[in-house]
Protein backbone atom coordinates (compact mmCIF):
# COMPACT_ATOMS: atom_id res chain seq x y z
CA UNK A 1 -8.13 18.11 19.16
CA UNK A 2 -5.96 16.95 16.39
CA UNK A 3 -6.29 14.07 14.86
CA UNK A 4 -3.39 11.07 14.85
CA UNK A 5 -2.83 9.23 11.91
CA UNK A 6 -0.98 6.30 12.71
CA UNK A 7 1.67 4.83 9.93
CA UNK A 8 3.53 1.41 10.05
CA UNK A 9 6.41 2.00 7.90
CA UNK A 10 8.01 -1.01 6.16
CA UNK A 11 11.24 -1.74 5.70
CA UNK A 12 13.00 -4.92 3.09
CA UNK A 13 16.39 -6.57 4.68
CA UNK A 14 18.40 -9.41 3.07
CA UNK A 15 16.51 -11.94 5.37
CA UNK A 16 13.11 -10.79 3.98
CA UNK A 17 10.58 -7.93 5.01
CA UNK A 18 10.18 -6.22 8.65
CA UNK A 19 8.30 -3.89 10.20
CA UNK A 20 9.38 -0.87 11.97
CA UNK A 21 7.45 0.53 14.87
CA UNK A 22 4.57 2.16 13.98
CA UNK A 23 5.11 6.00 13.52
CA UNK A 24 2.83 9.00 14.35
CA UNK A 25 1.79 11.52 12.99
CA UNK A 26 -0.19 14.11 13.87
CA UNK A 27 -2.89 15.46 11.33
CA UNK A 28 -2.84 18.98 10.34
CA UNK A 29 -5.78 20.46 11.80
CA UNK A 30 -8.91 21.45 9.79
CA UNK A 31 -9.04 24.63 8.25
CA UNK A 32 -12.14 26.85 7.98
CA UNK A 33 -12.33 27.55 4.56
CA UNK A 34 -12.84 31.21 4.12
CA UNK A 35 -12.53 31.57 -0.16
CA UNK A 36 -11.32 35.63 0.47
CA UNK A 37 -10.61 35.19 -3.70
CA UNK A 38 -14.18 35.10 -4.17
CA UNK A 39 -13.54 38.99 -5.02
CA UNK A 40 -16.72 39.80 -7.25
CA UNK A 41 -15.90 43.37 -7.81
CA UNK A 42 -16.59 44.67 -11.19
CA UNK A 43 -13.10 46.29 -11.28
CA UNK A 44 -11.70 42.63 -10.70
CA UNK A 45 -13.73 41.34 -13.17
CA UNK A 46 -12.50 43.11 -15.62
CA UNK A 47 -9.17 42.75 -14.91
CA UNK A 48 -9.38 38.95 -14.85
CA UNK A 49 -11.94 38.72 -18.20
CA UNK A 50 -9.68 36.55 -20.95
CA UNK A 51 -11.62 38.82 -23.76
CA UNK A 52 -13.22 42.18 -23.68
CA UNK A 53 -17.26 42.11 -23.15
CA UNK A 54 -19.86 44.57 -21.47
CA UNK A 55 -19.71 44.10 -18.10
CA UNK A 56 -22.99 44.59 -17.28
CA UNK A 57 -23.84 41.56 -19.01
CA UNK A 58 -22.14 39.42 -16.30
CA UNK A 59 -25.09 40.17 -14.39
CA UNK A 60 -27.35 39.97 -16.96
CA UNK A 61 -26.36 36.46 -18.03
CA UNK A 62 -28.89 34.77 -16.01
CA UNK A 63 -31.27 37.03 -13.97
CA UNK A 64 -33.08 34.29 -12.65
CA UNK A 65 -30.80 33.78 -10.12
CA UNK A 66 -30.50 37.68 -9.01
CA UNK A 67 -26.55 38.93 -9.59
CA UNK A 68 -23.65 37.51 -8.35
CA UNK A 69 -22.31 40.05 -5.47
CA UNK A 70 -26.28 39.76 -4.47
CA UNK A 71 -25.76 36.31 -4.20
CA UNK A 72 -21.93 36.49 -2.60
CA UNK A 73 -23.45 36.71 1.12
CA UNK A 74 -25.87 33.74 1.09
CA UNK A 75 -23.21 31.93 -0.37
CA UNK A 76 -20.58 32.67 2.50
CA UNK A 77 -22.88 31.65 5.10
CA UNK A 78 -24.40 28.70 3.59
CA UNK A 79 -27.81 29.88 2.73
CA UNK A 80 -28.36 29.66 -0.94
CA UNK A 81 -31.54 28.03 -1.34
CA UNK A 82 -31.94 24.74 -3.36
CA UNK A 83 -32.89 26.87 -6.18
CA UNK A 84 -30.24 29.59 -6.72
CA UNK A 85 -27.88 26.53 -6.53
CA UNK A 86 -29.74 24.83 -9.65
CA UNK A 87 -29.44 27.92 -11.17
CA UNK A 88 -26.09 28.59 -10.57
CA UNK A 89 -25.16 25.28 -11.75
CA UNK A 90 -27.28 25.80 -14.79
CA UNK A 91 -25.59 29.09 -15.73
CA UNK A 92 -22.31 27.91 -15.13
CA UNK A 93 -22.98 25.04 -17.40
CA UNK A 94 -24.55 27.28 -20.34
CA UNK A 95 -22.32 30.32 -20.00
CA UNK A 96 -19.37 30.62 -22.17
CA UNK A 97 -16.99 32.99 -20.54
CA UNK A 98 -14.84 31.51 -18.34
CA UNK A 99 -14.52 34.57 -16.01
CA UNK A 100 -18.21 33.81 -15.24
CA UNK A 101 -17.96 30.95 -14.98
CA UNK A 102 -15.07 30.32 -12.11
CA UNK A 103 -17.04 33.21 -10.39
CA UNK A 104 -19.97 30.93 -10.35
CA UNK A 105 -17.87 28.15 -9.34
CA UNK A 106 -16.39 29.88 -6.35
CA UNK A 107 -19.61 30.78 -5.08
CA UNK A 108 -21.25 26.98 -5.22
CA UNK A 109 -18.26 26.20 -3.39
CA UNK A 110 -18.21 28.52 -0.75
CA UNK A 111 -21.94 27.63 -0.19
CA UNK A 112 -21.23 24.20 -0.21
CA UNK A 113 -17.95 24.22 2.18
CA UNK A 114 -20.14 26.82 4.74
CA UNK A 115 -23.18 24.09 4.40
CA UNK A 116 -20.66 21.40 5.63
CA UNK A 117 -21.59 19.44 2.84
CA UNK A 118 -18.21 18.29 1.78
CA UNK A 119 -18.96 15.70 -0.69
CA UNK A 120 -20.26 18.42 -2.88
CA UNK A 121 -17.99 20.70 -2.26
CA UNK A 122 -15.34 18.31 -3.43
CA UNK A 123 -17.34 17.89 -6.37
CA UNK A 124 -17.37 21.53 -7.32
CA UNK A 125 -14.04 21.61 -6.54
CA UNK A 126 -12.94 18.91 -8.53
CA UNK A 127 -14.60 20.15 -12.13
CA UNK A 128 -13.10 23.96 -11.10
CA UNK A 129 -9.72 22.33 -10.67
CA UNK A 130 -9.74 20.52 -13.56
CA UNK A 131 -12.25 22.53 -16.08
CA UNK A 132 -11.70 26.18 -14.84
CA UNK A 133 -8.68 26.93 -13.37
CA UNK A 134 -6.36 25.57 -11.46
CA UNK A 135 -4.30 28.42 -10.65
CA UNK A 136 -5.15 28.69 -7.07
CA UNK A 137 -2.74 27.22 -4.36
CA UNK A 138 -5.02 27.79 -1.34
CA UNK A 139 -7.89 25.24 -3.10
CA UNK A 140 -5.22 22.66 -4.80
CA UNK A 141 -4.12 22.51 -0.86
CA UNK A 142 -7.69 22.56 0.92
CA UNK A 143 -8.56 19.55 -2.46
CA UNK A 144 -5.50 17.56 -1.83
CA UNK A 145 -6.19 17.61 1.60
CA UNK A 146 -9.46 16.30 1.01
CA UNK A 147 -8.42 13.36 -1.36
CA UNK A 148 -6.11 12.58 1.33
CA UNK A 149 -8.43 11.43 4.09
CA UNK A 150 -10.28 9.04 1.23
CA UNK A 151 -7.36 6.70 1.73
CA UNK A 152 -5.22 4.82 -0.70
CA UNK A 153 -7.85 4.65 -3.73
CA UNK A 154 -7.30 8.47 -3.82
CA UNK A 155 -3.57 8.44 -3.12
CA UNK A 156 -2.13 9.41 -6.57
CA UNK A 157 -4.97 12.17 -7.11
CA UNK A 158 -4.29 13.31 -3.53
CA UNK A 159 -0.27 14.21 -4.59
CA UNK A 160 -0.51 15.29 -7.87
CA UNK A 161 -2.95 17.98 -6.62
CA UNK A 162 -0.41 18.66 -3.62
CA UNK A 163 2.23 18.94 -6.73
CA UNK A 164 0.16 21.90 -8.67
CA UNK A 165 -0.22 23.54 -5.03
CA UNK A 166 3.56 23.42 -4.79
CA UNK A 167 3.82 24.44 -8.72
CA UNK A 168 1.82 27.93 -7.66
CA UNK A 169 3.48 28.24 -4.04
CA UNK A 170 4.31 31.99 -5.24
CA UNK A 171 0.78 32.86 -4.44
CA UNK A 172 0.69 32.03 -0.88
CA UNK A 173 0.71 34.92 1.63
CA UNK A 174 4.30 35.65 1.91
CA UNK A 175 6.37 34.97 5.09
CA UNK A 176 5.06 32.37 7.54
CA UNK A 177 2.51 31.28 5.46
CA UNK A 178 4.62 30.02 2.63
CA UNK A 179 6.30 27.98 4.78
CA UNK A 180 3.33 26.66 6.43
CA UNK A 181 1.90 25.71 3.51
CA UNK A 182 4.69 24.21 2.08
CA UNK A 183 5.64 21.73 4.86
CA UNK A 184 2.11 20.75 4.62
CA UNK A 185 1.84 19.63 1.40
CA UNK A 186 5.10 17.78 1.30
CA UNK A 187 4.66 16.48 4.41
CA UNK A 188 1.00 15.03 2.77
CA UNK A 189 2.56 14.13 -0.16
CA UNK A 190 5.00 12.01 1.75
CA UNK A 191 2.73 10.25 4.39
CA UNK A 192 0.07 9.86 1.62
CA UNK A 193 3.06 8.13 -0.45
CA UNK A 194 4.14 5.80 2.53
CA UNK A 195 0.57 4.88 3.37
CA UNK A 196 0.11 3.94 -0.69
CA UNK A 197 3.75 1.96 -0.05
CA UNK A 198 2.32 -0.30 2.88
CA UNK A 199 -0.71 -0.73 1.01
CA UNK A 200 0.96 -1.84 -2.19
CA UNK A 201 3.67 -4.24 0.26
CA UNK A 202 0.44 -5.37 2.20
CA UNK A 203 -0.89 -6.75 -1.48
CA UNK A 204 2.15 -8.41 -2.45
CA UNK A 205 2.19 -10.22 0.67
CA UNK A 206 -0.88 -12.29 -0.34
CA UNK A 207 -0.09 -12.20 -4.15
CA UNK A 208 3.62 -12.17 -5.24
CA UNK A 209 3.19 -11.16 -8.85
CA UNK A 210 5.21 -9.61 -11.24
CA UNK A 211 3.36 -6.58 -11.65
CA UNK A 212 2.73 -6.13 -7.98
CA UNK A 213 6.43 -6.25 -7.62
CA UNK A 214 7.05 -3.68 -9.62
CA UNK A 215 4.13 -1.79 -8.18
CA UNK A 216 5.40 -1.68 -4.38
CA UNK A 217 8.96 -0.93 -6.18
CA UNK A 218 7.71 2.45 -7.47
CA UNK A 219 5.42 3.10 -4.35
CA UNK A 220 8.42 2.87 -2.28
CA UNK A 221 10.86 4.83 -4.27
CA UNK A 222 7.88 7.44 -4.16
CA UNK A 223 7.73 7.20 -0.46
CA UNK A 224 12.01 7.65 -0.35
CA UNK A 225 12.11 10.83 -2.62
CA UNK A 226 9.09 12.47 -1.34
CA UNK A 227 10.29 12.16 2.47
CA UNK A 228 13.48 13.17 1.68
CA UNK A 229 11.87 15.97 0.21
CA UNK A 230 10.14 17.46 3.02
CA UNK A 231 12.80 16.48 5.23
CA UNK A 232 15.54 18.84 3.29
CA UNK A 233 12.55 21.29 3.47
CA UNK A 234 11.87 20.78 7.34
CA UNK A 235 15.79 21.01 7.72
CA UNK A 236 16.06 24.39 5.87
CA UNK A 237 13.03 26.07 7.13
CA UNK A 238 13.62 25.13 10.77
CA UNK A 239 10.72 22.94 11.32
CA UNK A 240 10.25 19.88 13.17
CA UNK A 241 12.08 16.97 11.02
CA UNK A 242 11.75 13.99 13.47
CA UNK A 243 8.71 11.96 11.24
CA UNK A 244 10.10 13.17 7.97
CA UNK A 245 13.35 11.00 9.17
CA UNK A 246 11.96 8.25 10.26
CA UNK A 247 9.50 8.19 7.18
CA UNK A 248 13.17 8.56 5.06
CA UNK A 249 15.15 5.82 6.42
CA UNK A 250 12.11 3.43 6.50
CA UNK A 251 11.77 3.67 2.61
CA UNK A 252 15.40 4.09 2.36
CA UNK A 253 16.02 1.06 4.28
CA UNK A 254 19.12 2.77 6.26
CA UNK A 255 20.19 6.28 7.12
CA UNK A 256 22.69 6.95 4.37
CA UNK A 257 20.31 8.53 1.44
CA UNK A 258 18.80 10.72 4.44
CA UNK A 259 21.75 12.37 5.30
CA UNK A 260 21.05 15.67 3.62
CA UNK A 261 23.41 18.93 3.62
């Protein structure tokens, strides 16, 4: 069953602030994260490798820990042992080349995702995203995703990894895909935005400052141009465009900037 996030929009008239009805909308439902790139092929490798080196000695680096297509199974199902994952972390830590080193990464992830153990796995994702490569749409959607069900405090983190997904949307799977993916992350990006909106209005109400003025200001406009955004996207791609409207003329505070061509 999918899950329903429930969003009161706000909305500022002349005679002060109201609140809209309460909109809802429906989660995307959780993916099983099956990390297909995890392609540990020696012919890969070397196509990927940023300088030239002996191949063998990818899987000599650290032969503690066995190689890493030994290791690929295990890590797909979740069964690395305690010990392989020190080691893995150790080698990817001491290594130098970063081909080995997102390999590495990709498998601690994979083992982690498989062993439900999502805290880590957002761990591992976050230093590949941010130290190793960030190239991947699929895992800036699955981490953006993730940052988005830790609520406000993750808000900001949450979009701007939805905005590198969207940056690299020319590696989805073409067709249907695409266009899944896409209304996804703008429709995240947009509820994410309008929850961080309410959140910032909700602390105004209770301290009128300056700065928290300015602060709900900015969250709002945010909420306005990324719902218009993935309402012009719902529009042109056919899909569903009913909470992307509301969502719109809620930040907007009337129908006119929503009125897309």
């Amino acid at each position: 069953m999918r899950a329903i996030v429930l969003l009161t929009a706000l909305t500022l008239g002349c005679g002060g602030g109201k609140k809209t009805p309460a909109v809802q909308i429906e989660a995307e439902p959780e993916e099983e994260f099956t990390p297909a790139f995890v392609d540990l092929s020696l012919s890969t490798i070397g196509e990927e490798a940023d300088d030239a080196f002996d191949m063998a000695s990818l899987f000599r680096e650290e032969a503690s820990c066995g190689d890493l297509m030994a290791l690929e199974p295990a890590a797909l199902i979740g069964s690395l042992s305690e010990e392989e994952v020190i080691c893995l972390e150790e080698s990817l830590a001491d290594s130098e080349r970063q081909t080995f080193k997102k390999k590495v990464s990709l498998l601690l992830m994979s083992d982690a995702w498989a062993k439900d153990d999502r805290h880590r796995w957002a761990s591992v994702a976050s230093r590949h995203l941010t130290d190793i490569d960030r190239s991947d749409p699929d895992l800036c959607y699955k981490y953006s995703r993730h940052l988005a069900r830790d609520g406000v405090e993750a808000a900001r983190q949450a979009i701007r990894w939805a905005d590198v997904a969207l940056e690299n949307r020319t590696r989805f799977p073409p067709g249907e895909t695409t266009v899944a993916r896409v209304y996804a992350l703008m429709k995240l990006k947009a509820v994410v935005a309008a929850q961080f909106w309410e959140h910032k209005e909700a602390q105004y109400a209770s301290d009128s400052s300056a700065d928290l003025d300015e602060a709900r200001d900015d969250a709002r406009n945010d909420a306005k141009t990324f719902a218009r955004e993935w309402l012009e996207y719902a529009r042109d791609s056919g899909r569903d465009e009913t909470v992307a409207y509301q969502l719109c003329v809620a930040a907007a505070g009337g129908s006119d900037f929503c009125q897309t061509q």
